[in-house]
Protein backbone atom coordinates (compact mmCIF):
# COMPACT_ATOMS: atom_id res chain seq x y z
CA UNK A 1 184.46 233.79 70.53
CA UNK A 2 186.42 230.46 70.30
CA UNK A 3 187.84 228.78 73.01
CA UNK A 4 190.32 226.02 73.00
CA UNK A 5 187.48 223.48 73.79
CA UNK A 6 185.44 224.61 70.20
CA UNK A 7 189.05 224.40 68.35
CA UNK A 8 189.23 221.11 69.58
CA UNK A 9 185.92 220.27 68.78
CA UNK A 10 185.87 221.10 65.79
CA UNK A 11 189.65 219.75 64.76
CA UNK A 12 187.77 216.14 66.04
CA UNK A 13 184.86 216.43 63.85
CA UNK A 14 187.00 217.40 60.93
CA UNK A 15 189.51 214.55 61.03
CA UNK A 16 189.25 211.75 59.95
CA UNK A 17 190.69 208.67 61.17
CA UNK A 18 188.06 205.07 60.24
CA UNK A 19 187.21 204.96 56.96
CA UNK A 20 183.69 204.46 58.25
CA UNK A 21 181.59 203.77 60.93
CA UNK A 22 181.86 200.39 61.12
CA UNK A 23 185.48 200.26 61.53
CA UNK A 24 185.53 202.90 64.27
CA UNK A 25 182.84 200.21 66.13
CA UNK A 26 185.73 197.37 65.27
CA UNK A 27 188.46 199.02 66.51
CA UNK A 28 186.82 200.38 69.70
CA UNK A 29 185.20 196.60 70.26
CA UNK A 30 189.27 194.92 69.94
CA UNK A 31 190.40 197.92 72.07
CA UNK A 32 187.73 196.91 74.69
CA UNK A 33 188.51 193.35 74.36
CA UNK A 34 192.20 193.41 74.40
CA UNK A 35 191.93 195.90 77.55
CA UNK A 36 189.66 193.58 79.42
CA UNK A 37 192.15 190.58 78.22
CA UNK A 38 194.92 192.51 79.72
CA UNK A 39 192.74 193.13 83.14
CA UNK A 40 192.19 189.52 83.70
CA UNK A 41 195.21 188.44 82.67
CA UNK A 42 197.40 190.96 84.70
CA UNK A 43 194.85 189.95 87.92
CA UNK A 44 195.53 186.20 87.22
CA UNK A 45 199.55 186.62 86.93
CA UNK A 46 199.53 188.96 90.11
CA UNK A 47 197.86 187.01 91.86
CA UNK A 48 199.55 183.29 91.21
CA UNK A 49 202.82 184.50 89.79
CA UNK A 50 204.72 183.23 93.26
CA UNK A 51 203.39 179.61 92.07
CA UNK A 52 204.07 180.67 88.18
CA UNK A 53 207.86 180.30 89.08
CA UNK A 54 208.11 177.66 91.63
CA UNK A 55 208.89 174.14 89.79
CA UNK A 56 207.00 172.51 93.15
CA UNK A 57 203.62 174.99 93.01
CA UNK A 58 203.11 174.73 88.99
CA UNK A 59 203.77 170.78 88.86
CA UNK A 60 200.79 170.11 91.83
CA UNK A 61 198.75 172.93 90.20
CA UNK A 62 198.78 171.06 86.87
CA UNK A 63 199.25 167.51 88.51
CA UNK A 64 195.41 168.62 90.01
CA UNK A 65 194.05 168.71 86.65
CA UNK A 66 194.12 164.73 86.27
CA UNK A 67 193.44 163.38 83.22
CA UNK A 68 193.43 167.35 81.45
CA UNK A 69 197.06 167.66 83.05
CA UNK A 70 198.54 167.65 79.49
CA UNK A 71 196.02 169.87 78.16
CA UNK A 72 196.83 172.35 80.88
CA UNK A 73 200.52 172.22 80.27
CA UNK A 74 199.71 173.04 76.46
CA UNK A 75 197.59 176.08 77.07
CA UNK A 76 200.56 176.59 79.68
CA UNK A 77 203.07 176.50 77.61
CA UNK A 78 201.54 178.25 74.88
CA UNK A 79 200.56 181.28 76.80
CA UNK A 80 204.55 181.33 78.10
CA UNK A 81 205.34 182.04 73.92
CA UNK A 82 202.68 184.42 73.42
CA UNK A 83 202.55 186.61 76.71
CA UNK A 84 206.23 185.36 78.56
CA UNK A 85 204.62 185.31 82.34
CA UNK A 86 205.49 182.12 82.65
CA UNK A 87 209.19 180.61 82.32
CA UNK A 88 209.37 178.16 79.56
CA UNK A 89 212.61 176.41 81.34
CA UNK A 90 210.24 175.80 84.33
CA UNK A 91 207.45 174.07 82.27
CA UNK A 92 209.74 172.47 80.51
CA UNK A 93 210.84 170.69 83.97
CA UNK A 94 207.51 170.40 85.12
CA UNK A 95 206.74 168.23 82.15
CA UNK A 96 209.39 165.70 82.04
CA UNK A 97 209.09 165.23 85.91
CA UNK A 98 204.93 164.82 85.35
CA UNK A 99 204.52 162.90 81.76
CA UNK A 100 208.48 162.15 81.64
CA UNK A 101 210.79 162.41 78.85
CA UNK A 102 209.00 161.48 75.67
CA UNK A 103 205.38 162.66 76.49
CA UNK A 104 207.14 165.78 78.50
CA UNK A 105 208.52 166.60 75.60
CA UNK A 106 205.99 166.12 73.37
CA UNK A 107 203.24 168.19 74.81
CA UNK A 108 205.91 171.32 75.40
CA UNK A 109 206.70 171.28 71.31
CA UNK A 110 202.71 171.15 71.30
CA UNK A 111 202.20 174.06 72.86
CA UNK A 112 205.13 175.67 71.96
CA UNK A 113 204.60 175.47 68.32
CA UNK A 114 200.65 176.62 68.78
CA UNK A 115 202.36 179.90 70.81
CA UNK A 116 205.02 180.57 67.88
CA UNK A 117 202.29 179.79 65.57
CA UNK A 118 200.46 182.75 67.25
CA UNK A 119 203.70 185.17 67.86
CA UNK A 120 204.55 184.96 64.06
CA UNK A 121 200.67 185.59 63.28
CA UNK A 122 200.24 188.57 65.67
CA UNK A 123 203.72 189.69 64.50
CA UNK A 124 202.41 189.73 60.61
CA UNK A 125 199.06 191.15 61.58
CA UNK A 126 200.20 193.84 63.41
CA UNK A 127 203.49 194.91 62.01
CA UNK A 128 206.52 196.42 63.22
CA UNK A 129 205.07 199.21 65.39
CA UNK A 130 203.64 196.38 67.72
CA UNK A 131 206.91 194.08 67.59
CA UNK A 132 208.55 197.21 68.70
CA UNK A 133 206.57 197.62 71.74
CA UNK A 134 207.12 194.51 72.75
CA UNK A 135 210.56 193.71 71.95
CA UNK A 136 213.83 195.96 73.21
CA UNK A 137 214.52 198.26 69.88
CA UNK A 138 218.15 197.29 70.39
CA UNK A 139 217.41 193.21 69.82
CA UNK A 140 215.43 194.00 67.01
CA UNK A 141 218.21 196.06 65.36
CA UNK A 142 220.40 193.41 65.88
CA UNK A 143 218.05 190.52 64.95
CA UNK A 144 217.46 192.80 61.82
CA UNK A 145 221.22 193.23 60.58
CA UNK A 146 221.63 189.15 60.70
CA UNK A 147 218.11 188.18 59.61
CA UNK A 148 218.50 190.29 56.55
CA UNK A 149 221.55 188.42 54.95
CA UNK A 150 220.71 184.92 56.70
CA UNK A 151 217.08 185.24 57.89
CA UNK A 152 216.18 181.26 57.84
CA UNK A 153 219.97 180.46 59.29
CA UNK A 154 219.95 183.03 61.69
CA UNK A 155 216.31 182.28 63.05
CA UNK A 156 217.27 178.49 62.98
CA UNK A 157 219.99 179.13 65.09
CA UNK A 158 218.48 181.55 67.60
CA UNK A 159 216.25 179.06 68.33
CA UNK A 160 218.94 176.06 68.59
CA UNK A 161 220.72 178.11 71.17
CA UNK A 162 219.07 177.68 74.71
CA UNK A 163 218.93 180.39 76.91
CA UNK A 164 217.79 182.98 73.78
CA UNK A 165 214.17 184.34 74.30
CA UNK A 166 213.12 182.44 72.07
CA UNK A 167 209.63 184.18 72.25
CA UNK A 168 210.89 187.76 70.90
CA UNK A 169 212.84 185.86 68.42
CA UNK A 170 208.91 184.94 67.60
CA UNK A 171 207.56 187.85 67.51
CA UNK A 172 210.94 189.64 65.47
CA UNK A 173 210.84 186.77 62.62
CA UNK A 174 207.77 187.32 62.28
CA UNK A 175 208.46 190.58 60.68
CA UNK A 176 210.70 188.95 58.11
CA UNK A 177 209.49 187.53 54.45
CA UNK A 178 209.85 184.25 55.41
CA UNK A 179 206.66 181.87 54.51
CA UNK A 180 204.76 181.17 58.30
CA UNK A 181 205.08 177.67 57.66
CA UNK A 182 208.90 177.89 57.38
CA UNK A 183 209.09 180.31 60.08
CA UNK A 184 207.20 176.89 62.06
CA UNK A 185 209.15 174.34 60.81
CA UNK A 186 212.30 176.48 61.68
CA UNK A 187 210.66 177.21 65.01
CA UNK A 188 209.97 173.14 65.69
CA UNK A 189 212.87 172.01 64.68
CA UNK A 190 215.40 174.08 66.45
CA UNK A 191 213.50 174.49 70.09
CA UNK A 192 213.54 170.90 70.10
């Protein structure tokens, strides 16, 4: 007599979804990883978003870093591109009242270009079915019907404009054709 329990069963030993062992280990090892990623980073943003968003909070928090202060705006800012917790406009304050204008400015295009760097990457590694968890299916349709005709234009000037998230424009030209160093250099160029 079968029961649903021996159906199932058996339909799990009968597909087949790794190509082999190893791979099954590799994807259950990332899907550990990224879950306990997630964990620590959801604890740290619940915990200190209050001070995330206030200019005052985040400038003393990275002003107590000393001499690492820029380093800590970089990893800062780069995390802002990659996982959006953290308001870029904010850092981007932070920096020019703590380093001023020129150095300010420089260590923001540091980090920001490491985080595009990464949002293209991810983008390309893990393909439209990821960008389209992340990113509103509406934008991307729209960022889809101009990138086609214009890609490098369009992306150039999504990232001119402030205000745009620039971060899902990241992640959504990532998924065009466009070479990742152009996708960079159009990503430098037009945040600063």
């Amino acid at each position: 007599m079968d029961t649903a329990l021996d159906r199932l069963r058996i339909w799990f030993e009968n597909t087949r979804v790794f190509a082999s062992s190893r791979s099954r280990r590799r994807f259950f090892v990332h899907l550990l990883a990224l879950g306990l990623a997630f964990v620590v980073v959801t604890v740290l943003v619940h915990r200190h978003f209050g001070f995330l968003t206030d200019a005052q909070a985040l400038r003393e928090f990275i002003r107590g870093y000393g001499i690492l202060a820029p380093s800590v705006l970089v990893v800062l800012q780069t995390v802002q591109v990659v996982a959006a917790p953290i308001p870029g406009q904010v850092l981007a304050v932070v920096a020019g009242y703590l380093f001023g204008a020129w150095w300010g400015t420089l260590y923001n295009m540091i980090g920001i270009t490491i985080g595009s760097t990464i949002a293209f990457w991810i983008s390309r590694r893990y393909g439209r079915a990821y960008v389209e968890n992340i990113v509103h299916e509406e934008a991307l349709a729209r960022f889809d019907a101009v990138s086609h005709d214009y890609g490098r234009a369009a992306l150039f000037f999504f990232f001119l404009v402030p205000g745009l998230p620039d971060d899902v424009i990241c992640f959504a030209g990532g998924l065009t054709n466009i070479p990742l160093w152009q996708l960079i250099v159009l990503a430098v160029i037009g945040r600063a």
